[in-house]
C-alpha atoms as a PDB file:
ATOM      1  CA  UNK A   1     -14.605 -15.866  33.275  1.00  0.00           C
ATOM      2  CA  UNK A   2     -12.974 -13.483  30.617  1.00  0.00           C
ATOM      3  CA  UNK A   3      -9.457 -12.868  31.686  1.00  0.00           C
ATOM      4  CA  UNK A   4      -8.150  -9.114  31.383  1.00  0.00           C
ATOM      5  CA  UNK A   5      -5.116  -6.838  32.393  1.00  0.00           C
ATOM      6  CA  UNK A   6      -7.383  -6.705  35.821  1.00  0.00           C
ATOM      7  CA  UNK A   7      -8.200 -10.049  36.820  1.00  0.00           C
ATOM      8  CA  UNK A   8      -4.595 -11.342  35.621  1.00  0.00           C
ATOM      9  CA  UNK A   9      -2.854  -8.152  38.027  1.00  0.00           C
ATOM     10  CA  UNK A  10      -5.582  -8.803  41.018  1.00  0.00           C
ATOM     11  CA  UNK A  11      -4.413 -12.737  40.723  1.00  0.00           C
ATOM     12  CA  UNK A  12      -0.861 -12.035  40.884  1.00  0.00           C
ATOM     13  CA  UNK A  13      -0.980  -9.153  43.930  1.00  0.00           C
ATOM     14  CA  UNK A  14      -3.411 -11.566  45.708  1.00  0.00           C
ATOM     15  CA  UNK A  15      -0.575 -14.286  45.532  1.00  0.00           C
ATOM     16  CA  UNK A  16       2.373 -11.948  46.341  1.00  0.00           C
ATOM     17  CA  UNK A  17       0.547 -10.785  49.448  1.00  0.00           C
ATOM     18  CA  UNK A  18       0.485 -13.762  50.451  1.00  0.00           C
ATOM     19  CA  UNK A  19       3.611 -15.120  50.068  1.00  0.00           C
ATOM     20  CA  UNK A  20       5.609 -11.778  51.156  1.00  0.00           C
ATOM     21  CA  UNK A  21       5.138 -10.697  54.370  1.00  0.00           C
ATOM     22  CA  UNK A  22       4.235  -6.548  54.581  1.00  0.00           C
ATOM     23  CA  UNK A  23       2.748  -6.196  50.681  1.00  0.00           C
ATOM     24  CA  UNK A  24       0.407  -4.252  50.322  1.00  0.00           C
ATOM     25  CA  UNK A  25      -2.471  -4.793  47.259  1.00  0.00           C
ATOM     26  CA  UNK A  26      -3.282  -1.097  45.952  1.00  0.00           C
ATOM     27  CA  UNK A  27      -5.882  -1.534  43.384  1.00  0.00           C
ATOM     28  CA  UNK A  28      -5.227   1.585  41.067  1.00  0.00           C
ATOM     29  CA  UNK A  29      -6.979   2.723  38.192  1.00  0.00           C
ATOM     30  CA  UNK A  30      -7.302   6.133  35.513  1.00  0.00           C
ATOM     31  CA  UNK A  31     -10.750   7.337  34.940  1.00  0.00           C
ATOM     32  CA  UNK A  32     -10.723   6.773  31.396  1.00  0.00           C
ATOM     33  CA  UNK A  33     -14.206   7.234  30.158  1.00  0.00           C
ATOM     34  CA  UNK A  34     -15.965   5.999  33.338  1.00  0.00           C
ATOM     35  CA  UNK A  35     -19.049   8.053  34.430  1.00  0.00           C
ATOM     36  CA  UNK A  36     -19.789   8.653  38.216  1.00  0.00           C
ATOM     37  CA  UNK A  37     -21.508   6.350  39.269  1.00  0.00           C
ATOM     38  CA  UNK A  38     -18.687   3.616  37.685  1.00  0.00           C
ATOM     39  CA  UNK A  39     -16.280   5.023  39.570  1.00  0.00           C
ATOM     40  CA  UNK A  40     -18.609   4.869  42.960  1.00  0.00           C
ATOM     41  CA  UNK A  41     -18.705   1.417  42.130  1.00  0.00           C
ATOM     42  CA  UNK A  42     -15.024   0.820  41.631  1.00  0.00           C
ATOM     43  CA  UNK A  43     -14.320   2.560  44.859  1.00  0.00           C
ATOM     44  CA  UNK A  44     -16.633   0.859  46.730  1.00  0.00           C
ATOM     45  CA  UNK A  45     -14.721  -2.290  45.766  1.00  0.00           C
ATOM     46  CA  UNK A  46     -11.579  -1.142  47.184  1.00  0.00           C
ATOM     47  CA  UNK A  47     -10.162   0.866  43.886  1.00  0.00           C
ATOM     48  CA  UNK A  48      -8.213   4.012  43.822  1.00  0.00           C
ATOM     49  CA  UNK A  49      -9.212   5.933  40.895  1.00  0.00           C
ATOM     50  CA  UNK A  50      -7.430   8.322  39.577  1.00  0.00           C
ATOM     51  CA  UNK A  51      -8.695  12.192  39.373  1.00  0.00           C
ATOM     52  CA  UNK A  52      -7.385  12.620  35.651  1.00  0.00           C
ATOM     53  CA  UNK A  53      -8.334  10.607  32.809  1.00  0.00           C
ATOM     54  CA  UNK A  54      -5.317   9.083  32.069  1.00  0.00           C
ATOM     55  CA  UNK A  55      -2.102   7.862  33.992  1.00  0.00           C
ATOM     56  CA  UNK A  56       0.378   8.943  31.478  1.00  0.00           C
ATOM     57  CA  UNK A  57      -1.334  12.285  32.115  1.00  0.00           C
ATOM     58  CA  UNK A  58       0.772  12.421  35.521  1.00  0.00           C
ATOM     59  CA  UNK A  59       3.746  11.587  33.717  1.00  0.00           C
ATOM     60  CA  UNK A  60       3.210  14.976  31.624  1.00  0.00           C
ATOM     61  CA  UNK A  61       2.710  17.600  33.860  1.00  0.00           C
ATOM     62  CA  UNK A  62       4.122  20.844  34.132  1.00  0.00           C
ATOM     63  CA  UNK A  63       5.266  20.322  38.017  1.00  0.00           C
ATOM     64  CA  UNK A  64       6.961  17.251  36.962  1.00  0.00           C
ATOM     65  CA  UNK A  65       8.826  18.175  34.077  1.00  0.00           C
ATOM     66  CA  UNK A  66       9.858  21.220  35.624  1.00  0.00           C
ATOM     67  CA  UNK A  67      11.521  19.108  38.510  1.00  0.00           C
ATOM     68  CA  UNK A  68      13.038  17.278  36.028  1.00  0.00           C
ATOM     69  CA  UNK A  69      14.511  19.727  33.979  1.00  0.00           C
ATOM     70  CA  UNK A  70      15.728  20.959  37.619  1.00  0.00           C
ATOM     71  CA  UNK A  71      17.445  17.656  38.279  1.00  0.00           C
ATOM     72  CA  UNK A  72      19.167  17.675  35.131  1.00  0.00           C
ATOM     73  CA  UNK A  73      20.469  21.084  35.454  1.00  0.00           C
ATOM     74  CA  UNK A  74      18.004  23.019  33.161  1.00  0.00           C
ATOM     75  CA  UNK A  75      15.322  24.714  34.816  1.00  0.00           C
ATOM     76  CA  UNK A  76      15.530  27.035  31.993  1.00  0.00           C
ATOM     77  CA  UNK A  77      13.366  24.536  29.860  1.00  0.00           C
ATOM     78  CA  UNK A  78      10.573  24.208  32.702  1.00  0.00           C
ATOM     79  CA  UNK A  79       7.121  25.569  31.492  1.00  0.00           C
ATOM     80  CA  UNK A  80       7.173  29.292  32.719  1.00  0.00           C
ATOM     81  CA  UNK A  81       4.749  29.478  36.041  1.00  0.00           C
ATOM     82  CA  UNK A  82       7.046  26.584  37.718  1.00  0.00           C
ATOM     83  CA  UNK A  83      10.442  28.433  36.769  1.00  0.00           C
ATOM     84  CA  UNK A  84      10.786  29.866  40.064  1.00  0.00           C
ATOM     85  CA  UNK A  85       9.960  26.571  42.135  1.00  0.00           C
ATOM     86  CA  UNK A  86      12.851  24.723  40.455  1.00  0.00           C
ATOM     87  CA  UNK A  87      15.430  27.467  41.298  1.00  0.00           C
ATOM     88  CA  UNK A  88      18.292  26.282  43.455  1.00  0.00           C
END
């Protein structure tokens, strides 16, 4: 068996739920360039995929930076159609 990112993480959360009472395994993946019917498949097996094609695209958008430039007292800086949902 070829060992991966996958198999090593499933190994590991397969062992912690088993040793820690109330863990939870959540299987989660981006889309990256799967087609449909790849991501059928990985659902069917118990996978979240993700809607966007990358995780770190999450980490980018607008809503999110605009909460943080909120939090750290610049909403100023948010991109313009999530200015007024930051306001205090």
């Amino acid at each position: 068996m070829r060992t991966t990112s996958k198999t090593i993480g499933c190994s590991l959360g397969e062992r912690l739920t088993t040793l820690v009472d109330g863990v939870e395994l959540v299987r989660l993946i981006d889309r990256d360039s799967m087609s449909d019917p790849e991501i059928a498949a990985a659902r069917e097996q118990g996978v979240r995929v993700l809607r966007r094609r990358n995780l770190e695209c999450y980490l980018l958008d607008d809503e999110v930076l605009a909460a943080l430039c909120a939090e750290k007292g610049h909403p100023e800086l948010a991109p313009d159609r999530y200015r007024h949902a930051t306001k205090r």
